[in-house]
N, C-alpha and C. Protein backbone atom coordinates (compact mmCIF):
# COMPACT_ATOMS: atom_id res chain seq x y z
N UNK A 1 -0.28 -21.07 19.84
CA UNK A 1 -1.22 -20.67 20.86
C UNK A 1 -2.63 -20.93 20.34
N UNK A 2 -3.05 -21.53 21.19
CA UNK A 2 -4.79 -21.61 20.78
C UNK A 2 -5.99 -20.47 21.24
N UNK A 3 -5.90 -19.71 19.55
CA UNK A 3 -7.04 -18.84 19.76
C UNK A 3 -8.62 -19.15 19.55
N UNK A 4 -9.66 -18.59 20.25
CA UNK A 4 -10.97 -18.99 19.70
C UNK A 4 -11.14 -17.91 19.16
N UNK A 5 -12.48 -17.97 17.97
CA UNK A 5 -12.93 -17.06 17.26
C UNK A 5 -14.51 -17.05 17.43
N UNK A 6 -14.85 -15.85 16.50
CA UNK A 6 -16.27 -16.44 16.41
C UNK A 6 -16.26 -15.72 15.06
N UNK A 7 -16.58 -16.72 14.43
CA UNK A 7 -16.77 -16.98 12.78
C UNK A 7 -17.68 -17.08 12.02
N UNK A 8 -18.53 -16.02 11.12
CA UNK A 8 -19.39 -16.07 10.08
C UNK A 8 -20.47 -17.25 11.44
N UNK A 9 -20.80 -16.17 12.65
CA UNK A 9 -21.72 -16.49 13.43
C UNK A 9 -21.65 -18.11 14.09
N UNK A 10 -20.33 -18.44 14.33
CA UNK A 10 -19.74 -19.67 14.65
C UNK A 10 -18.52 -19.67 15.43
N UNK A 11 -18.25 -20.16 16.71
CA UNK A 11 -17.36 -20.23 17.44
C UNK A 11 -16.30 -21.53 16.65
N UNK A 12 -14.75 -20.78 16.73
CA UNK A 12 -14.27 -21.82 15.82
C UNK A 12 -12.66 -21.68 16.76
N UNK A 13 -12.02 -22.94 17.11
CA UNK A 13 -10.49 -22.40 17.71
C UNK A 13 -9.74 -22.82 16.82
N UNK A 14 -8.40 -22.16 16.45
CA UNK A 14 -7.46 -22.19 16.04
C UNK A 14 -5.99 -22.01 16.80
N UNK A 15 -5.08 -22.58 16.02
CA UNK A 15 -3.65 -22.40 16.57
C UNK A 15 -2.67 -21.88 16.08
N UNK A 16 -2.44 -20.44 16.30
CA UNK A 16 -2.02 -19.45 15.62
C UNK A 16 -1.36 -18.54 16.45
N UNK A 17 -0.09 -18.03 15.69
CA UNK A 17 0.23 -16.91 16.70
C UNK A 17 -0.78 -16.01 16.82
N UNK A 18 -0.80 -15.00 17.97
CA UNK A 18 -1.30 -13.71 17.97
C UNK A 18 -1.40 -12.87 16.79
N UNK A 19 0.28 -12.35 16.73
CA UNK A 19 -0.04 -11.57 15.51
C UNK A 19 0.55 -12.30 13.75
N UNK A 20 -0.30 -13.34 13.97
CA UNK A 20 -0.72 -13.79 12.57
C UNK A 20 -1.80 -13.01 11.61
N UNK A 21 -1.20 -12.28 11.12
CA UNK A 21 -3.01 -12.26 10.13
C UNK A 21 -4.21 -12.54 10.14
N UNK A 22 -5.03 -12.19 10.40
CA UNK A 22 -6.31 -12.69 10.25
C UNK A 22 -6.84 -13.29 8.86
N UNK A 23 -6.30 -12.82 8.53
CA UNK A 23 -6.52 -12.97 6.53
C UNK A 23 -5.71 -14.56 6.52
N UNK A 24 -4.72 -14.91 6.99
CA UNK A 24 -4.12 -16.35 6.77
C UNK A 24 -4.99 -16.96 7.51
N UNK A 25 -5.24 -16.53 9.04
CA UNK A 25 -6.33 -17.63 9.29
C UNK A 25 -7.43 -18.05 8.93
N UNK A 26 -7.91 -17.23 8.13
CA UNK A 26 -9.66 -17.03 7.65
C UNK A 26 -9.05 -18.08 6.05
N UNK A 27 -8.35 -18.01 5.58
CA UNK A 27 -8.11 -18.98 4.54
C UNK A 27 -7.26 -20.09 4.53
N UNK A 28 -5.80 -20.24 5.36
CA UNK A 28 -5.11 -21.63 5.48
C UNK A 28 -5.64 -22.28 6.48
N UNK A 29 -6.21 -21.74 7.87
CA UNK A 29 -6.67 -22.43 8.87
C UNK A 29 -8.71 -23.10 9.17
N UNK A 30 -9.07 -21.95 8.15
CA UNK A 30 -10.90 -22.33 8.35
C UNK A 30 -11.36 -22.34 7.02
N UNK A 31 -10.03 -22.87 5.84
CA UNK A 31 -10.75 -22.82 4.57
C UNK A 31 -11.39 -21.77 4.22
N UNK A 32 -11.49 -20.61 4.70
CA UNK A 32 -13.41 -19.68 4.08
C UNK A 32 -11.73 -18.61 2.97
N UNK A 33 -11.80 -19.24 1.70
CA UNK A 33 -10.87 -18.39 0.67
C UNK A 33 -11.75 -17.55 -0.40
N UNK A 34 -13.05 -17.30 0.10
CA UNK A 34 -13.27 -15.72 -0.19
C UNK A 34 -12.94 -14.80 -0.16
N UNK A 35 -12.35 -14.52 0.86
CA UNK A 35 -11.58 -13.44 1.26
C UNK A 35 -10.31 -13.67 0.80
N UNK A 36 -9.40 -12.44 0.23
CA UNK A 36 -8.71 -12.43 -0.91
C UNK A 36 -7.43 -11.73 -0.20
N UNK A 37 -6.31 -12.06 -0.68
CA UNK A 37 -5.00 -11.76 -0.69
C UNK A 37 -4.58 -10.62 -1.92
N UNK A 38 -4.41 -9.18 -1.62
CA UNK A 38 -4.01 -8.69 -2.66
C UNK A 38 -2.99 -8.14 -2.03
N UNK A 39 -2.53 -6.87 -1.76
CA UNK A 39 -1.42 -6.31 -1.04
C UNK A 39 -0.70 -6.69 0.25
N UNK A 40 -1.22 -7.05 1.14
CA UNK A 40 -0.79 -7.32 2.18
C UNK A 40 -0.40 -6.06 3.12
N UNK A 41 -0.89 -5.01 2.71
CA UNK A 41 -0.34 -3.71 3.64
C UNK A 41 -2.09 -2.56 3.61
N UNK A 42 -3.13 -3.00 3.72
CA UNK A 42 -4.29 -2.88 3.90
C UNK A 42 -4.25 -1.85 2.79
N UNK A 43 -4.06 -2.04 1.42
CA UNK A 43 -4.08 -0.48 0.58
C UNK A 43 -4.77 -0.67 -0.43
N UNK A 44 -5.29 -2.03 -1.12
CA UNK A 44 -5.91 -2.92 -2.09
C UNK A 44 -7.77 -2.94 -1.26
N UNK A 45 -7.88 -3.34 -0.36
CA UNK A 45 -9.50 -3.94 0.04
C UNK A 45 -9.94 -5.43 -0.33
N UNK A 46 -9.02 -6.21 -1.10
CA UNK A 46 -9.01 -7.98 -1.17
C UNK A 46 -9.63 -8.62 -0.20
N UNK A 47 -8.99 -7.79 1.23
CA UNK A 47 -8.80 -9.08 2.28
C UNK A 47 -10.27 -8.34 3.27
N UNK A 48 -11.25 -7.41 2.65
CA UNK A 48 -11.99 -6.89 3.68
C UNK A 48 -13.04 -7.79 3.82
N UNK A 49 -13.07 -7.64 5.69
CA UNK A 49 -14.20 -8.56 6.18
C UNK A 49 -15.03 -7.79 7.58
N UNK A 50 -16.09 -8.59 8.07
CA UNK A 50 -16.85 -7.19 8.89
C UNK A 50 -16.24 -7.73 10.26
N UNK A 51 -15.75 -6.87 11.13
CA UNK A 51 -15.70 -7.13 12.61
C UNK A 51 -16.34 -6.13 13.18
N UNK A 52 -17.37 -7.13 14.07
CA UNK A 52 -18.57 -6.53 14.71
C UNK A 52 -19.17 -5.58 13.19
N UNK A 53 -19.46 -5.72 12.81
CA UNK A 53 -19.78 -5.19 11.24
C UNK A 53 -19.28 -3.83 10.28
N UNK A 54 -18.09 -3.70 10.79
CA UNK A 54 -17.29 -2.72 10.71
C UNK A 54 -16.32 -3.33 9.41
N UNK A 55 -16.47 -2.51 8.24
CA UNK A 55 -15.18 -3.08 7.48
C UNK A 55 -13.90 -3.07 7.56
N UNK A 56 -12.83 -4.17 7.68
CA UNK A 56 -11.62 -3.88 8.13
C UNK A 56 -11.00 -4.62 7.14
N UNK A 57 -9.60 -4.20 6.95
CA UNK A 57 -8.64 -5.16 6.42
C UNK A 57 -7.55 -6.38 6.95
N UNK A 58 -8.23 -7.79 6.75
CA UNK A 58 -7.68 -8.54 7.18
C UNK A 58 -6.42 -9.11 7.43
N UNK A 59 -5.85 -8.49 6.12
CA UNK A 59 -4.36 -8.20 6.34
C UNK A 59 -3.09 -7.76 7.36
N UNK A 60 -4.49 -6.58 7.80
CA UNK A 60 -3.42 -5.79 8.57
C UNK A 60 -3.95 -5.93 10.20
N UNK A 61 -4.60 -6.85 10.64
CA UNK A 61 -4.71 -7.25 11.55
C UNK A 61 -4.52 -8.71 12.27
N UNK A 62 -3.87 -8.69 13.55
CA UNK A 62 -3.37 -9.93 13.99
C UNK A 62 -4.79 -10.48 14.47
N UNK A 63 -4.61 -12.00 14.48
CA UNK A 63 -5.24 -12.26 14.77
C UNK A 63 -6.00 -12.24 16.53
N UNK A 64 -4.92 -11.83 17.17
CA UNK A 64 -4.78 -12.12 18.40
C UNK A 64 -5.69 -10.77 18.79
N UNK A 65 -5.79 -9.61 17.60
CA UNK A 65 -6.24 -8.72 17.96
C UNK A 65 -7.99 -8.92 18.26
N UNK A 66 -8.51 -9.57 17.90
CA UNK A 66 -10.01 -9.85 17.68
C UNK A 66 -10.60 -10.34 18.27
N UNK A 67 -9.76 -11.18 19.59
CA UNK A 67 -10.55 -11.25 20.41
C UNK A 67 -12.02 -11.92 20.62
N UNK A 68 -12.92 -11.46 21.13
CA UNK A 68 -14.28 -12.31 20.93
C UNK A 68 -15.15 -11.33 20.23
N UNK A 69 -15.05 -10.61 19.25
CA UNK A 69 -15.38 -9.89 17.95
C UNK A 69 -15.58 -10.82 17.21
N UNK A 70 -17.35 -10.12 16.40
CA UNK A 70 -17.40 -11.18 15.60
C UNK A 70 -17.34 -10.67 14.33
N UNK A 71 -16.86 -11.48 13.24
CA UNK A 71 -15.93 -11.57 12.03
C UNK A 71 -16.53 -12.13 11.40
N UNK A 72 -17.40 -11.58 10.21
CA UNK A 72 -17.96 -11.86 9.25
C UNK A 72 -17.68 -11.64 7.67
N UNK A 73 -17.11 -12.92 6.98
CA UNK A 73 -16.60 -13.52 5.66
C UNK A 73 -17.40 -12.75 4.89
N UNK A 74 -16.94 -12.88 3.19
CA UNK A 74 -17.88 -12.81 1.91
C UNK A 74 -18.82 -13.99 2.85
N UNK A 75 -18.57 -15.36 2.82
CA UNK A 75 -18.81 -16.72 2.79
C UNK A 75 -20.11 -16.59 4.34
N UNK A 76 -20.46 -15.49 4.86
CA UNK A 76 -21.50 -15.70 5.79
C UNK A 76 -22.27 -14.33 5.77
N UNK A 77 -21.63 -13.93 5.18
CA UNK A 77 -22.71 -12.13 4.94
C UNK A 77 -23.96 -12.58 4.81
N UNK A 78 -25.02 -11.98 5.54
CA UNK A 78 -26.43 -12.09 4.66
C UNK A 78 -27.50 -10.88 5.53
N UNK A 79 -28.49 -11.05 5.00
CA UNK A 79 -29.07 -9.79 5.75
C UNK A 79 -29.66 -9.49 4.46
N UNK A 80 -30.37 -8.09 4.37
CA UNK A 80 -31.48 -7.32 3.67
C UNK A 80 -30.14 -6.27 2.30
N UNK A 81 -29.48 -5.73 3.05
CA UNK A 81 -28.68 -5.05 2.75
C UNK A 81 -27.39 -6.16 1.82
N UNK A 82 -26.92 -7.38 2.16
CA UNK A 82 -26.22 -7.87 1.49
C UNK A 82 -27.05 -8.92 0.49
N UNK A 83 -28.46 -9.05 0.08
CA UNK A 83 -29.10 -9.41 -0.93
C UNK A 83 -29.22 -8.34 -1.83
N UNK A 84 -29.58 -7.14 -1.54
CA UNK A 84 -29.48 -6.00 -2.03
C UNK A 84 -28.65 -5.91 -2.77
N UNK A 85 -26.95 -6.19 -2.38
CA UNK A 85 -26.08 -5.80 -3.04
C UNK A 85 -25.77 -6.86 -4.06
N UNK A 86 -25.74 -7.65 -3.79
CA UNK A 86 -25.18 -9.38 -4.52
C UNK A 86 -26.34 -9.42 -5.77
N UNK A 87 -27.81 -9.10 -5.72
CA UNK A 87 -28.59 -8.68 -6.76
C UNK A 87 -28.27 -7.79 -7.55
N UNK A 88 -27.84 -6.62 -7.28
CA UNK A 88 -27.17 -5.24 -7.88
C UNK A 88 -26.53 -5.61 -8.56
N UNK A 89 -25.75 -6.01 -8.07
CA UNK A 89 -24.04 -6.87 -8.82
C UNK A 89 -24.15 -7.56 -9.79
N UNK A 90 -25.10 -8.62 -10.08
CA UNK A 90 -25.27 -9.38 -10.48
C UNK A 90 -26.52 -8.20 -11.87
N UNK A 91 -26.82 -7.73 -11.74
CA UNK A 91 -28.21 -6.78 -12.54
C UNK A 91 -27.10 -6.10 -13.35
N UNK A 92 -26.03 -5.39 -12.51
CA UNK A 92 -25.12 -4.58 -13.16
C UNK A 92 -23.91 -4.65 -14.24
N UNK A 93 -23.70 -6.57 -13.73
CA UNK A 93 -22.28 -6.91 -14.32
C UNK A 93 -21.37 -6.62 -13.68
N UNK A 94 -21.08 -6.15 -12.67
CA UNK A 94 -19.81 -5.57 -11.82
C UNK A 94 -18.92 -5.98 -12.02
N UNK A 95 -18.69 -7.70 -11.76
CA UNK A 95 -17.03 -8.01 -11.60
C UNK A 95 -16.63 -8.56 -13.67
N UNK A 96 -15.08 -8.04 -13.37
CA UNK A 96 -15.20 -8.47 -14.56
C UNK A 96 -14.21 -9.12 -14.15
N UNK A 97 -12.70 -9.05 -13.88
CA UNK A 97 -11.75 -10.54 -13.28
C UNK A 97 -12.65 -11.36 -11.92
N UNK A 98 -13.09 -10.44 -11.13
CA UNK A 98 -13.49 -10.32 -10.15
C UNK A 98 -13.29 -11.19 -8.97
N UNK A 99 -11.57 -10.43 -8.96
CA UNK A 99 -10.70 -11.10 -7.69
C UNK A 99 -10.54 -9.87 -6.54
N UNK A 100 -11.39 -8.55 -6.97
CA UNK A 100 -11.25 -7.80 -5.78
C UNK A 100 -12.72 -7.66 -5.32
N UNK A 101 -13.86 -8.86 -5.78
CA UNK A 101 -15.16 -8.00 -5.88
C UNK A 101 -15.63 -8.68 -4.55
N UNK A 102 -14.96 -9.50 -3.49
CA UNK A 102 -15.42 -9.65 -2.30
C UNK A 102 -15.10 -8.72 -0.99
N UNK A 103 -14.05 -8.02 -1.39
CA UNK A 103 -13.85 -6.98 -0.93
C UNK A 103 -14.85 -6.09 -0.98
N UNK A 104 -15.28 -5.49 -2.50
CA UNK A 104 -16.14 -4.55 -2.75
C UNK A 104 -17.08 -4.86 -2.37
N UNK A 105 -17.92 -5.93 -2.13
CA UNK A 105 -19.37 -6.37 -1.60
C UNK A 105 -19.26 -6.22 0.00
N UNK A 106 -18.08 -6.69 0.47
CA UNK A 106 -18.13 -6.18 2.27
C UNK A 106 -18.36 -4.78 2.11
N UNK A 107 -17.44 -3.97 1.82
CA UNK A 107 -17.34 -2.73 1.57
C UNK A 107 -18.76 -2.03 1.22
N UNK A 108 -19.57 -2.58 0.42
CA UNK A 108 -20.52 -1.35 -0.19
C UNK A 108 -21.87 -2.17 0.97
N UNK A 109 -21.74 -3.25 1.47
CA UNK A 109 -22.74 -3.89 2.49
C UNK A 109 -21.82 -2.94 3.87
N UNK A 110 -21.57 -2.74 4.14
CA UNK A 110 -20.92 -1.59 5.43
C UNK A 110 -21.67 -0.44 5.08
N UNK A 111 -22.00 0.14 3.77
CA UNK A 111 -21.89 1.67 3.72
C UNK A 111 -23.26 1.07 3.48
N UNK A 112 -23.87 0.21 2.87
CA UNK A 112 -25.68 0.47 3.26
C UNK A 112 -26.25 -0.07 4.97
N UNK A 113 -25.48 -0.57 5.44
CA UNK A 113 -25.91 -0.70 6.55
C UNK A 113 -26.02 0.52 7.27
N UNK A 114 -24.84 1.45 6.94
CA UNK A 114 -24.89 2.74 7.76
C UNK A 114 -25.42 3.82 7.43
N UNK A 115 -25.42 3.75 5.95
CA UNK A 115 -25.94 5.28 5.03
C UNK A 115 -27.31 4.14 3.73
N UNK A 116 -28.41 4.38 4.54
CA UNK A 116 -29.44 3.56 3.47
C UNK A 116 -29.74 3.85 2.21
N UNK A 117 -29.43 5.45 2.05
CA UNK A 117 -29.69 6.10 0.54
C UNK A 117 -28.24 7.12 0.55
N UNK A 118 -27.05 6.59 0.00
CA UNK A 118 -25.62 7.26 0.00
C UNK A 118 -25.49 8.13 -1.38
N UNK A 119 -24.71 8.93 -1.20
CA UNK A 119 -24.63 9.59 -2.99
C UNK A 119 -23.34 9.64 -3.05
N UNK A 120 -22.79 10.23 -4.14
CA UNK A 120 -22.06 9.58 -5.16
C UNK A 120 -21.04 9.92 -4.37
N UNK A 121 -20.82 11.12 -3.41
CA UNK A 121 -19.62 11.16 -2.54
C UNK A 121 -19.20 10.58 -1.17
N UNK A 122 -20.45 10.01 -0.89
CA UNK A 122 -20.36 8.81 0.27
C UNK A 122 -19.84 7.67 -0.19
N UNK A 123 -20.36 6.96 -1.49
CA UNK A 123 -19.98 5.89 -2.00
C UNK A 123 -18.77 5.45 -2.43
N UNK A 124 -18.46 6.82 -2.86
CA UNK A 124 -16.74 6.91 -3.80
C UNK A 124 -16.03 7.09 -2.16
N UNK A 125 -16.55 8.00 -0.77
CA UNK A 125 -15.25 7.89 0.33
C UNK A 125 -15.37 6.67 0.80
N UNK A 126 -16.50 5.71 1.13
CA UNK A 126 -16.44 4.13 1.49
C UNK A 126 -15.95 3.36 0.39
N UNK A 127 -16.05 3.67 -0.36
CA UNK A 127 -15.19 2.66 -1.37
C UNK A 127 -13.35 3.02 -1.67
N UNK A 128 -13.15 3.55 -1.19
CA UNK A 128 -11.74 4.38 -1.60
C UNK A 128 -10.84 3.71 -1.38
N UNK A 129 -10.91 2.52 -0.74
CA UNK A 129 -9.88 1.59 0.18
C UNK A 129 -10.03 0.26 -0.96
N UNK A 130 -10.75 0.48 -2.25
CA UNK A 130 -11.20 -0.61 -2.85
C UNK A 130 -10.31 -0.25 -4.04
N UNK A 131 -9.76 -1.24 -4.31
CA UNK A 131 -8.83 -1.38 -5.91
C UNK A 131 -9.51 -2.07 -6.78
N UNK A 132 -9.72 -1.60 -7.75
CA UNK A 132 -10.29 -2.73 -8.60
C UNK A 132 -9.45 -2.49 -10.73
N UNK A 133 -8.71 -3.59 -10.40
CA UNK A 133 -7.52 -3.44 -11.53
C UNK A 133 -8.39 -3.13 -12.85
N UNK A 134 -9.83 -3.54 -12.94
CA UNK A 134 -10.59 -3.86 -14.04
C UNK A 134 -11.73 -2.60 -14.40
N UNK A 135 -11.43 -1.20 -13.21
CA UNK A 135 -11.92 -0.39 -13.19
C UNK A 135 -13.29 -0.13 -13.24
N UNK A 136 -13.88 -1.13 -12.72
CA UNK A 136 -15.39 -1.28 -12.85
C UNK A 136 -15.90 -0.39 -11.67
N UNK A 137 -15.52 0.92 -11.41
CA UNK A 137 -16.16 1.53 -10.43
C UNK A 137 -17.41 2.08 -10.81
N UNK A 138 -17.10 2.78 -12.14
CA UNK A 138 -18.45 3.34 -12.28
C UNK A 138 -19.85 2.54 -12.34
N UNK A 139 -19.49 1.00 -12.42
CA UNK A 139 -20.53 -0.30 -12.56
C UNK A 139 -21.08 -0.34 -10.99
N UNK A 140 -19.44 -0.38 -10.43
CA UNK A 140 -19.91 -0.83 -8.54
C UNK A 140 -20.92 0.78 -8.11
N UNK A 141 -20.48 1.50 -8.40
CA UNK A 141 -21.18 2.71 -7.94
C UNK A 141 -22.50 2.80 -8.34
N UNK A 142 -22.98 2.57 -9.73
CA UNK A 142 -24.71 2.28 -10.01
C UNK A 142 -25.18 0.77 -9.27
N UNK A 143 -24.53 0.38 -9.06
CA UNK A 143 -24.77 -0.99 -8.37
C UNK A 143 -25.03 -0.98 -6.89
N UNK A 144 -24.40 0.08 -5.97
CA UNK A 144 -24.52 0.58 -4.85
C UNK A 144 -25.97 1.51 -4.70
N UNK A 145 -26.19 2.27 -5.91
CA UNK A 145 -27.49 2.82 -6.21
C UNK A 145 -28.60 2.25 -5.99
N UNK A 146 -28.65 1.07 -7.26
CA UNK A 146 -29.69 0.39 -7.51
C UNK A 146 -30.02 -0.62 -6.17
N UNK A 147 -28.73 -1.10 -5.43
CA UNK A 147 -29.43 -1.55 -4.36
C UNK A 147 -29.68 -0.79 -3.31
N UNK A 148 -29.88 0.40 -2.72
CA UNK A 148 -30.31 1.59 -2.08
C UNK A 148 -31.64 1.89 -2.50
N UNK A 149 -32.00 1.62 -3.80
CA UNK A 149 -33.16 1.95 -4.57
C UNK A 149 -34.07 1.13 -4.13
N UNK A 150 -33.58 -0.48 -4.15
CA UNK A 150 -34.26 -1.48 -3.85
C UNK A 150 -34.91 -1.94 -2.69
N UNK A 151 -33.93 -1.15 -1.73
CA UNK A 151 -34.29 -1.84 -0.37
C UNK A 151 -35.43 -0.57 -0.19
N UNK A 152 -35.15 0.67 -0.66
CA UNK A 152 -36.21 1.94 -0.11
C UNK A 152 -37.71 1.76 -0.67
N UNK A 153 -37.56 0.43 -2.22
CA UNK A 153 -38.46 0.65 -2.42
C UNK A 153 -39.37 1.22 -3.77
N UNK A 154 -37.71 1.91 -4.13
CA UNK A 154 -38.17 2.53 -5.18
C UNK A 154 -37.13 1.63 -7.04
N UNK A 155 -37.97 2.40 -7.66
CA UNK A 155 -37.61 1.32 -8.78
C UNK A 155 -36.38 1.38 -9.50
């Protein structure tokens, strides 16, 4: 069946069942393999991407579900809030395999879009859906800081 999308701010069709994955289409069908395969039962955060800017797991949604929602990759994020974070990251050292850290960058770009200055128990419940085998939370969590810090302003 031929679905259309709208993709990292791009109308794109594909031919896919309904309830295919979104996560297979976003990587065997439009190439964008940022977005990551870890569990397959939404319990990891690998496969998180923004619809309508909402973090979801790609995994666990068909594609058929999405409709004319738009669906935004690691591979098209940008904005104030996702320089913020990708600087952080990068200041902090965050990823150290860093095969779950596109997940974690949707993820912690969701929670500054919504919460501009979060503390340590906002950050740890938006991140909770995030696995990271290499345990670098306490890195992602000053890293979520420092870019909160940045965008407010302060040093």
């Amino acid at each position: 069946m031929s679905i259309r999308l709208r993709v990292n701010h791009a109308f794109r069709e594909v031919e896919a069942d309904a309830d295919c994955p979104l996560l297979w289409v976003l990587r065997d069908d439009l190439a964008l393999t940022g977005t990551k395969y870890g569990c397959g039962i939404a319990q990891c955060g690998a496969c998180t991407v923004h619809i309508d800017g909402q973090p979801v797991r790609s995994c666990s949604i068909g594609v058929g579900m999405v409709g004319g929602a738009d669906v935004t990759t690691i591979e098209g994020v940008s904005g104030r809030e996702a320089d913020a974070i990708r600087d952080a990251w990068i200041a902090h050292n965050v990823p150290q395999c860093g095969y779950c850290q596109s997940g974690q960058v949707m993820s912690a770009i969701a929670l500054l879009r919504e919460v501009p200055q979060p503390d340590n128990d906002m950050i740890d419940a938006a991140m909770s859906g995030n696995i990271c085998r290499c345990a670098a939370y306490y890195r992602i969590r000053a890293a979520i800081h420092a870019a909160a810090d940045h965008m407010a302003g302060t040093p």
